[in-house]
PDB file of N, CA and C in Angstrom:
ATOM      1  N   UNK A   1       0.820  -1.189   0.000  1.00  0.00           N
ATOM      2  CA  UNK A   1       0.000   0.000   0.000  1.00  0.00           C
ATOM      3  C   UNK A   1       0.869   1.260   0.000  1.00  0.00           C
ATOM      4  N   UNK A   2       2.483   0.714   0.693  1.00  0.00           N
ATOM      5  CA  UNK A   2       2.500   2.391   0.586  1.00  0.00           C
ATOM      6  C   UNK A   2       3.910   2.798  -0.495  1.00  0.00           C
ATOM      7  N   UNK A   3       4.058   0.835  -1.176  1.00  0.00           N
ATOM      8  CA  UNK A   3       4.894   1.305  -2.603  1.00  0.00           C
ATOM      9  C   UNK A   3       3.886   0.892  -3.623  1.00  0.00           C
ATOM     10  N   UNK A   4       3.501   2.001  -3.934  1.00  0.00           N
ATOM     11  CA  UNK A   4       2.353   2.258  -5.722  1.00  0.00           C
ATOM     12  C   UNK A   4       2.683   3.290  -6.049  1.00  0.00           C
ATOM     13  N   UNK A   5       2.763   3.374  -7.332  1.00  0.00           N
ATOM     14  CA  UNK A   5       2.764   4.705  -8.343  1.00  0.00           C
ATOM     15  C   UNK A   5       0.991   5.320  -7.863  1.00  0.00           C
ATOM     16  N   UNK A   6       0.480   4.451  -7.063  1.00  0.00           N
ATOM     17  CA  UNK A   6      -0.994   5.287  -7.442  1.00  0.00           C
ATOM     18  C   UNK A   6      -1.077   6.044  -6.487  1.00  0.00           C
ATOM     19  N   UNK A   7      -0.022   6.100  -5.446  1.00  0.00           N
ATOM     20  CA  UNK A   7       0.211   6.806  -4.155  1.00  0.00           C
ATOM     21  C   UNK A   7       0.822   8.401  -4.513  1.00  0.00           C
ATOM     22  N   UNK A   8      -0.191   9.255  -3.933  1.00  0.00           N
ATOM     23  CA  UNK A   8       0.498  10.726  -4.552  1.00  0.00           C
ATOM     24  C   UNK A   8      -0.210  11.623  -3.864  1.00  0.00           C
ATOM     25  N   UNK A   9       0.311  12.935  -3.687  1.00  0.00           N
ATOM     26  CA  UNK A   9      -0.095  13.896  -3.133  1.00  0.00           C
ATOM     27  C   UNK A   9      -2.124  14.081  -3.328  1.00  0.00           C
ATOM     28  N   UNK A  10      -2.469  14.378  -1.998  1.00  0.00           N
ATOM     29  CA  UNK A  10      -4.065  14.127  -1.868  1.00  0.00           C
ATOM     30  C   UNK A  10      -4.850  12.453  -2.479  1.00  0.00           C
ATOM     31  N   UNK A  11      -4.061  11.752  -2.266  1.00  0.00           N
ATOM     32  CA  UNK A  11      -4.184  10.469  -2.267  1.00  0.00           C
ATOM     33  C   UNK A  11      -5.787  10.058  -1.314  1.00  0.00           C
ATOM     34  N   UNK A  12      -6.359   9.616  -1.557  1.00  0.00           N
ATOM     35  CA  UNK A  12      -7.090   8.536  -0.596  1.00  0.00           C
ATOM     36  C   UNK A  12      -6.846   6.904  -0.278  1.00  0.00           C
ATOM     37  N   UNK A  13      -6.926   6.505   0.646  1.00  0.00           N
ATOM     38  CA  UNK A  13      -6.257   5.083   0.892  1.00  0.00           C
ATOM     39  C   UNK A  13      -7.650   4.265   1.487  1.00  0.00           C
ATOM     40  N   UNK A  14      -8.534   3.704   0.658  1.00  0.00           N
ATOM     41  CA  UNK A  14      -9.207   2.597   1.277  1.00  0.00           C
ATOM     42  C   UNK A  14      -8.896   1.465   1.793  1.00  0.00           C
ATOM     43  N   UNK A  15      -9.492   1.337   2.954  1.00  0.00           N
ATOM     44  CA  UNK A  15      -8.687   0.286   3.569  1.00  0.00           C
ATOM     45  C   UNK A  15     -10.027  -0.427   4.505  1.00  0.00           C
ATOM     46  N   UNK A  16     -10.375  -1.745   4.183  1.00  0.00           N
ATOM     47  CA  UNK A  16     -11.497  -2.366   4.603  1.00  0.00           C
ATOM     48  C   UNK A  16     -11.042  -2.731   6.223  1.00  0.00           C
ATOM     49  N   UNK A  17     -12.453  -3.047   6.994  1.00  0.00           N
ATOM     50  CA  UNK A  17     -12.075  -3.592   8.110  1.00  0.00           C
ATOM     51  C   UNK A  17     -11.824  -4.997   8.016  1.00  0.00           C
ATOM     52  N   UNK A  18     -10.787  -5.489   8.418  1.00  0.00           N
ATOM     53  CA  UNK A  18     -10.593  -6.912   8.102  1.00  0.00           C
ATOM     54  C   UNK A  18      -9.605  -7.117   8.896  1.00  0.00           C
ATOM     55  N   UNK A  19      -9.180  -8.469   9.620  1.00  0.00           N
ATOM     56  CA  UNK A  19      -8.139  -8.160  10.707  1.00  0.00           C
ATOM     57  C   UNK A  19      -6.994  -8.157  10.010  1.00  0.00           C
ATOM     58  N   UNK A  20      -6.498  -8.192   8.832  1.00  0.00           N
ATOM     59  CA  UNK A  20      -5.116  -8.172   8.245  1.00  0.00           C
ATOM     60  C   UNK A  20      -4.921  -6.268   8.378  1.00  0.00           C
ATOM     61  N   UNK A  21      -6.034  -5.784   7.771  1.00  0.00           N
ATOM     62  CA  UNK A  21      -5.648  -4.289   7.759  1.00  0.00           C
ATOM     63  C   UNK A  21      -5.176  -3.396   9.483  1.00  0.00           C
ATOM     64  N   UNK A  22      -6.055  -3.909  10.449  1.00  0.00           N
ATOM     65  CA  UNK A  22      -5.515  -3.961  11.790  1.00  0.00           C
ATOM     66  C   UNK A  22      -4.256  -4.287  12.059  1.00  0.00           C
ATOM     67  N   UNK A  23      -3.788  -5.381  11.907  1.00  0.00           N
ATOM     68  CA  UNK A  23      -2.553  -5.859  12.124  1.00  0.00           C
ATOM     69  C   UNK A  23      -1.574  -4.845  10.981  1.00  0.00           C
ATOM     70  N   UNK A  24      -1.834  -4.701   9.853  1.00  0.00           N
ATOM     71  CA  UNK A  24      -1.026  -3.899   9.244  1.00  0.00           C
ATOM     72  C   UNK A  24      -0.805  -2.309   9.507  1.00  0.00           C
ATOM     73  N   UNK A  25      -1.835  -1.779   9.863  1.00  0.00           N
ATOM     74  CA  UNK A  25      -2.186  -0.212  10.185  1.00  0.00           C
ATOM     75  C   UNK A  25      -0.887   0.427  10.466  1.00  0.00           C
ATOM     76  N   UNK A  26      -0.372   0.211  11.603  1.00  0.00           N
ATOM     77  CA  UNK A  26       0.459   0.676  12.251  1.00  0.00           C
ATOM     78  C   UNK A  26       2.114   0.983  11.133  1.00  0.00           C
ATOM     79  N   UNK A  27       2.461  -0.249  10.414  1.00  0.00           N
ATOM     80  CA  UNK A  27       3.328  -0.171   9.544  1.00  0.00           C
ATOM     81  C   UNK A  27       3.302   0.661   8.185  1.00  0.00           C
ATOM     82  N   UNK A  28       1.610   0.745   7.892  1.00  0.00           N
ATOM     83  CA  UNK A  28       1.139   1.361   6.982  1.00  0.00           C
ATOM     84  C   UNK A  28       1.402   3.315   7.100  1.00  0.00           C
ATOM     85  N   UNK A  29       1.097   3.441   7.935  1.00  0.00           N
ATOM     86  CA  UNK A  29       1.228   4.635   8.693  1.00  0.00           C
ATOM     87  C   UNK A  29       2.526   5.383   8.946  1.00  0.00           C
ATOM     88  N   UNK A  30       3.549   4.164   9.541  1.00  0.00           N
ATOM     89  CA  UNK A  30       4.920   4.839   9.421  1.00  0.00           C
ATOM     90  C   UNK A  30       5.806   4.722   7.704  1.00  0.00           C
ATOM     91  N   UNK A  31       4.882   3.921   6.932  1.00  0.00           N
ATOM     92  CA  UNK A  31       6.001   3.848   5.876  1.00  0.00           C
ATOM     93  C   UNK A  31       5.181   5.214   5.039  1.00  0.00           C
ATOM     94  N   UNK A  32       3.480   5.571   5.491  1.00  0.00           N
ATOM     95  CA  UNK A  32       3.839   7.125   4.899  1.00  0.00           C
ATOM     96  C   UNK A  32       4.597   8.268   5.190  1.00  0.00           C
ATOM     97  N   UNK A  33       4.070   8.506   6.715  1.00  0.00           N
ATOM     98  CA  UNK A  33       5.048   8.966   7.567  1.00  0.00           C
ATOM     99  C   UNK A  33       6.339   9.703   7.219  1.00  0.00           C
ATOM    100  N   UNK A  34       7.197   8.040   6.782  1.00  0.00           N
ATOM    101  CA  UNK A  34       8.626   7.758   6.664  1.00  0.00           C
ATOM    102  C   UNK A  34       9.025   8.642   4.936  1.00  0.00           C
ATOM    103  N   UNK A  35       7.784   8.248   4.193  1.00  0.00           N
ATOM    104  CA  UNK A  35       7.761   9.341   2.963  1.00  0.00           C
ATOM    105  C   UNK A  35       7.073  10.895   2.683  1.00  0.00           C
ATOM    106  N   UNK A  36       7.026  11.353   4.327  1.00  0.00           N
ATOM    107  CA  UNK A  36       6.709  12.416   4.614  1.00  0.00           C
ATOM    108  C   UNK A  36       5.352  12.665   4.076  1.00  0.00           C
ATOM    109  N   UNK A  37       4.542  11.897   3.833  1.00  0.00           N
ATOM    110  CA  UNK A  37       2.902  11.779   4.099  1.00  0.00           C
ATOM    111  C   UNK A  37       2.263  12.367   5.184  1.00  0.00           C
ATOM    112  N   UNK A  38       1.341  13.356   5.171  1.00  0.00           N
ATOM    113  CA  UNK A  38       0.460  13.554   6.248  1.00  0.00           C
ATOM    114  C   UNK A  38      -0.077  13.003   6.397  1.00  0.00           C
ATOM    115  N   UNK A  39      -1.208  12.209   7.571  1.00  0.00           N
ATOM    116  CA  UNK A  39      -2.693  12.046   7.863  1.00  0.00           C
ATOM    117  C   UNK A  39      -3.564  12.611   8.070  1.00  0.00           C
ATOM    118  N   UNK A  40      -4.508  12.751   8.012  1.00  0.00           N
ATOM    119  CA  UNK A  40      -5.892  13.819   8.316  1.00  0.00           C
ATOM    120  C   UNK A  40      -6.821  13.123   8.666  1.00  0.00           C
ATOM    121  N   UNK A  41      -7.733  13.337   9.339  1.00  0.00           N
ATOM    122  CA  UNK A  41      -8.875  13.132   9.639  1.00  0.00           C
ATOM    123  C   UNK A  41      -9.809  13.485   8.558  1.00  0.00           C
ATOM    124  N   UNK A  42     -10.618  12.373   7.947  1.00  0.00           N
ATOM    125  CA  UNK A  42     -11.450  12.639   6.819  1.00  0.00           C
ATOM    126  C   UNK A  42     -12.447  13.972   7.074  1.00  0.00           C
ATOM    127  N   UNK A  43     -12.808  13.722   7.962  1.00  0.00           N
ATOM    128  CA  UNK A  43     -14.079  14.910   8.317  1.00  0.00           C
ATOM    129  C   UNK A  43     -13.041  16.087   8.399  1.00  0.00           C
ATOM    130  N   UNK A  44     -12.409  16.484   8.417  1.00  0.00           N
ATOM    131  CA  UNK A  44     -11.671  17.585   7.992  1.00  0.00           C
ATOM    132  C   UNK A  44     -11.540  18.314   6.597  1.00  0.00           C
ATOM    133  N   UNK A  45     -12.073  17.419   5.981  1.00  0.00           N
ATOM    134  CA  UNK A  45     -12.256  18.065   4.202  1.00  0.00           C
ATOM    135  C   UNK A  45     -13.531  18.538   4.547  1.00  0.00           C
ATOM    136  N   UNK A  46     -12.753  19.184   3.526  1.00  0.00           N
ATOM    137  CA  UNK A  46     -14.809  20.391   2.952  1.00  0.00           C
ATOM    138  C   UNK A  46     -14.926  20.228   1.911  1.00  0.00           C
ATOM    139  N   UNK A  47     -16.185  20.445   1.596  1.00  0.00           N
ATOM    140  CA  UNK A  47     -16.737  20.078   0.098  1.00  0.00           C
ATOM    141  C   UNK A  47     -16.104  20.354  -0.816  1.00  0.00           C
ATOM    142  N   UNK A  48     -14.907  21.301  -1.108  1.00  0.00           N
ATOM    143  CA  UNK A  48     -14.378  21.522  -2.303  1.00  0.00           C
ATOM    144  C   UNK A  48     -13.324  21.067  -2.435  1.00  0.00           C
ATOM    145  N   UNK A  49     -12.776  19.779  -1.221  1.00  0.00           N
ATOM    146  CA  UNK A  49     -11.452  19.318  -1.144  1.00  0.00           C
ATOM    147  C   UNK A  49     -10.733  19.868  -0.783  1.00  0.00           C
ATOM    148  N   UNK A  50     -10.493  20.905  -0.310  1.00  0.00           N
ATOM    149  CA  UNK A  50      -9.592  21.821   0.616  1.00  0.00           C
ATOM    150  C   UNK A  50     -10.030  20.974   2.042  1.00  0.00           C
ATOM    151  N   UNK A  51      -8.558  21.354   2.858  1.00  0.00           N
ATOM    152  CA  UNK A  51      -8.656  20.830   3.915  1.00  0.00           C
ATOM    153  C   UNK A  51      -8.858  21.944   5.081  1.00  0.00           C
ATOM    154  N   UNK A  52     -10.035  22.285   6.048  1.00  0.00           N
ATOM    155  CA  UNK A  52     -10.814  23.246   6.675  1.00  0.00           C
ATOM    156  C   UNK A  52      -9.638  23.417   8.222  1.00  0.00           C
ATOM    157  N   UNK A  53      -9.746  24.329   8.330  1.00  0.00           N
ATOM    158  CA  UNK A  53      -8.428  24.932   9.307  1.00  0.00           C
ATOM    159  C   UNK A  53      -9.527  24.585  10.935  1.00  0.00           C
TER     160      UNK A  53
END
Protein backbone atom coordinates (compact mmCIF):
# COMPACT_ATOMS: atom_id res chain seq x y z
CA UNK A 1 0.00 0.00 0.00
CA UNK A 2 2.50 2.39 0.59
CA UNK A 3 4.89 1.30 -2.60
CA UNK A 4 2.35 2.26 -5.72
CA UNK A 5 2.76 4.70 -8.34
CA UNK A 6 -0.99 5.29 -7.44
CA UNK A 7 0.21 6.81 -4.15
CA UNK A 8 0.50 10.73 -4.55
CA UNK A 9 -0.10 13.90 -3.13
CA UNK A 10 -4.07 14.13 -1.87
CA UNK A 11 -4.18 10.47 -2.27
CA UNK A 12 -7.09 8.54 -0.60
CA UNK A 13 -6.26 5.08 0.89
CA UNK A 14 -9.21 2.60 1.28
CA UNK A 15 -8.69 0.29 3.57
CA UNK A 16 -11.50 -2.37 4.60
CA UNK A 17 -12.07 -3.59 8.11
CA UNK A 18 -10.59 -6.91 8.10
CA UNK A 19 -8.14 -8.16 10.71
CA UNK A 20 -5.12 -8.17 8.24
CA UNK A 21 -5.65 -4.29 7.76
CA UNK A 22 -5.51 -3.96 11.79
CA UNK A 23 -2.55 -5.86 12.12
CA UNK A 24 -1.03 -3.90 9.24
CA UNK A 25 -2.19 -0.21 10.19
CA UNK A 26 0.46 0.68 12.25
CA UNK A 27 3.33 -0.17 9.54
CA UNK A 28 1.14 1.36 6.98
CA UNK A 29 1.23 4.63 8.69
CA UNK A 30 4.92 4.84 9.42
CA UNK A 31 6.00 3.85 5.88
CA UNK A 32 3.84 7.13 4.90
CA UNK A 33 5.05 8.97 7.57
CA UNK A 34 8.63 7.76 6.66
CA UNK A 35 7.76 9.34 2.96
CA UNK A 36 6.71 12.42 4.61
CA UNK A 37 2.90 11.78 4.10
CA UNK A 38 0.46 13.55 6.25
CA UNK A 39 -2.69 12.05 7.86
CA UNK A 40 -5.89 13.82 8.32
CA UNK A 41 -8.87 13.13 9.64
CA UNK A 42 -11.45 12.64 6.82
CA UNK A 43 -14.08 14.91 8.32
CA UNK A 44 -11.67 17.58 7.99
CA UNK A 45 -12.26 18.06 4.20
CA UNK A 46 -14.81 20.39 2.95
CA UNK A 47 -16.74 20.08 0.10
CA UNK A 48 -14.38 21.52 -2.30
CA UNK A 49 -11.45 19.32 -1.14
CA UNK A 50 -9.59 21.82 0.62
CA UNK A 51 -8.66 20.83 3.92
CA UNK A 52 -10.81 23.25 6.67
CA UNK A 53 -8.43 24.93 9.31
Amino acid sequence: MVNTEMLGNGANLLMHDRTWTSSALADIVNGLRDKDYTLIDPASIDREGGVAE
